[in-house]
Protein backbone atom coordinates (compact mmCIF):
# COMPACT_ATOMS: atom_id res chain seq x y z
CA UNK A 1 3.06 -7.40 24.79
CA UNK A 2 4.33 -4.46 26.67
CA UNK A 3 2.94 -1.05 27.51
CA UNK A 4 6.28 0.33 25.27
CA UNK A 5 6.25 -2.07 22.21
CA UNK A 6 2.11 -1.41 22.22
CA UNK A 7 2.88 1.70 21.78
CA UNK A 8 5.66 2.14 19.47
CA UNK A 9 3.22 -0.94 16.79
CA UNK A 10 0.53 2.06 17.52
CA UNK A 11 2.49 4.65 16.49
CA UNK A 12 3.81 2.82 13.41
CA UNK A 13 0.20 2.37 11.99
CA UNK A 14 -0.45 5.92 12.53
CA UNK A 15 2.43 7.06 10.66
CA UNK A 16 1.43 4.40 7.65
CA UNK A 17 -2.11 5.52 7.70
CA UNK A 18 -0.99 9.02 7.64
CA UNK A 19 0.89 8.38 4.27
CA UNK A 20 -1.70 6.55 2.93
CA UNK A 21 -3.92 9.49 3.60
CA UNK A 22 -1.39 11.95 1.76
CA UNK A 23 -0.93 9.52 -1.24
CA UNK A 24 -4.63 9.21 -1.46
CA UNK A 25 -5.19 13.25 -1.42
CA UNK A 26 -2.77 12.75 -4.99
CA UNK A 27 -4.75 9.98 -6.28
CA UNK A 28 -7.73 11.99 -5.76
CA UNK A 29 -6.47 14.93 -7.84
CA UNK A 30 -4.72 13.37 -10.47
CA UNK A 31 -6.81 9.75 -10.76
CA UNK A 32 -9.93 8.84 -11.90
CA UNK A 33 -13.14 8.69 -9.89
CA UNK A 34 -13.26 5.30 -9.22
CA UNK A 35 -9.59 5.10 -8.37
CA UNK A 36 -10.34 8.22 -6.04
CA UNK A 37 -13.46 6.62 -4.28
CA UNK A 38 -11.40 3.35 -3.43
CA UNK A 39 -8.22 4.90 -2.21
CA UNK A 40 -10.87 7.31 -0.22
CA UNK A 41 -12.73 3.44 0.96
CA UNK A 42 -9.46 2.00 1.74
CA UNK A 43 -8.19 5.38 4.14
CA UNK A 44 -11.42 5.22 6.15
CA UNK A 45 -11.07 1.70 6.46
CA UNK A 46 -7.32 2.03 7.90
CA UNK A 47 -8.34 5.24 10.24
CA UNK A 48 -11.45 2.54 11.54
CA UNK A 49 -8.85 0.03 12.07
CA UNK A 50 -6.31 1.90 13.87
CA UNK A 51 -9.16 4.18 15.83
CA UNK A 52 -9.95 0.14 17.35
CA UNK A 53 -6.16 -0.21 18.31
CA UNK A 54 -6.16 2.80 20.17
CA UNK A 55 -9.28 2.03 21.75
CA UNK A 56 -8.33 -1.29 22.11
CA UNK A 57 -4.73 -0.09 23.83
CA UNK A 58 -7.26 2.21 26.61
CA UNK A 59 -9.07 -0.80 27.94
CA UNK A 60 -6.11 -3.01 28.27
CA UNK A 61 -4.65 0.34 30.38
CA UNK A 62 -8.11 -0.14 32.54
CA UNK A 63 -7.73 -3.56 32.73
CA UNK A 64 -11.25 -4.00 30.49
CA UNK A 65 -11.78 -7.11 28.57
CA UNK A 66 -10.33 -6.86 25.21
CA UNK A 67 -12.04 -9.92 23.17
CA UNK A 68 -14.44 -7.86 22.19
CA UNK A 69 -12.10 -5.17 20.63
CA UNK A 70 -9.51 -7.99 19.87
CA UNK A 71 -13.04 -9.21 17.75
CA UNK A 72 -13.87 -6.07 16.32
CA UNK A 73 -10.39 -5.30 15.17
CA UNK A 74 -9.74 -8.24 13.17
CA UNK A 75 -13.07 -7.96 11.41
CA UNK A 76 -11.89 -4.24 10.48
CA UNK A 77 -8.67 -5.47 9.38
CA UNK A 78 -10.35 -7.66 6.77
CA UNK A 79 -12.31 -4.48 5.76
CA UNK A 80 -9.14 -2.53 4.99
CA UNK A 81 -7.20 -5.74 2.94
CA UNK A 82 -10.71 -5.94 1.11
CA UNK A 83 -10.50 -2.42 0.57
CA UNK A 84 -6.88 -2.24 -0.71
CA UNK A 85 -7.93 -4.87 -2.89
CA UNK A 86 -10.69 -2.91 -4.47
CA UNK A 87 -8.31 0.13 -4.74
CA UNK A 88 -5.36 -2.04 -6.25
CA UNK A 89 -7.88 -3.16 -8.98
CA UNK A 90 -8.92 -0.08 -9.91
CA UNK A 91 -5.44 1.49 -10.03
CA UNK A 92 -4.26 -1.44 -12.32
CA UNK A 93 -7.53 -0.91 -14.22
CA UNK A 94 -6.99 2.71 -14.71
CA UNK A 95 -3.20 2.40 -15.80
CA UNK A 96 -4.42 -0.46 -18.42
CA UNK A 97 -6.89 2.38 -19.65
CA UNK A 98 -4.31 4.89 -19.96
CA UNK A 99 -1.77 5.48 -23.46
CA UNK A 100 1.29 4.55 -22.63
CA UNK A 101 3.75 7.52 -24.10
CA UNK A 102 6.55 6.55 -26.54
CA UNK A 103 9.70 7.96 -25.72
């Protein structure tokens, strides 16, 4: 992959995390605690994951070995999909708890 495309992946996962960040600030304000502690799980698991790309990025730039992050980042990555797991079953669970209005 090149220096260019590396970067421009980067900066979409920043810009993803970022709105998962803002949607989870909502979710924390107008959900329920458990919805609010797994969208706040799943945005620290996504800022991990994308803190290891960057890192990852800098050592390929030096030339390091990158197995080790290449390692590391894949693990993370199954944090976050367990994560967003966790939060999609809470969201579901909260939204089965909640009257639905009659119009």
């Amino acid at each position: 992959m090149h220096l260019e495309e590396a970067m421009e992946r980067i900066r979409a996962a920043e810009n993803l995390v970022s709105a998962a960040r803002r949607a989870a600030s909502t979710v924390a304000v107008e959900g329920s605690t458990a919805v609010a502690e797994s969208a706040d799980a799943l945005t620290t698991a996504l800022g991990i994951a994308l803190s290891d790309l960057f890192s990852w990025h800098a050592d390929s730039l030096r030339g390091a070995g990158t197995d080790t992050w290449r390692d590391r980042h894949a693990a993370h990555v199954l944090e976050a999909r367990a994560r967003l797991k966790d939060f999609t079953g809470s969201a579901r669970a909260a939204l089965d708890d909640e009257p639905c209005s009659a119009g």
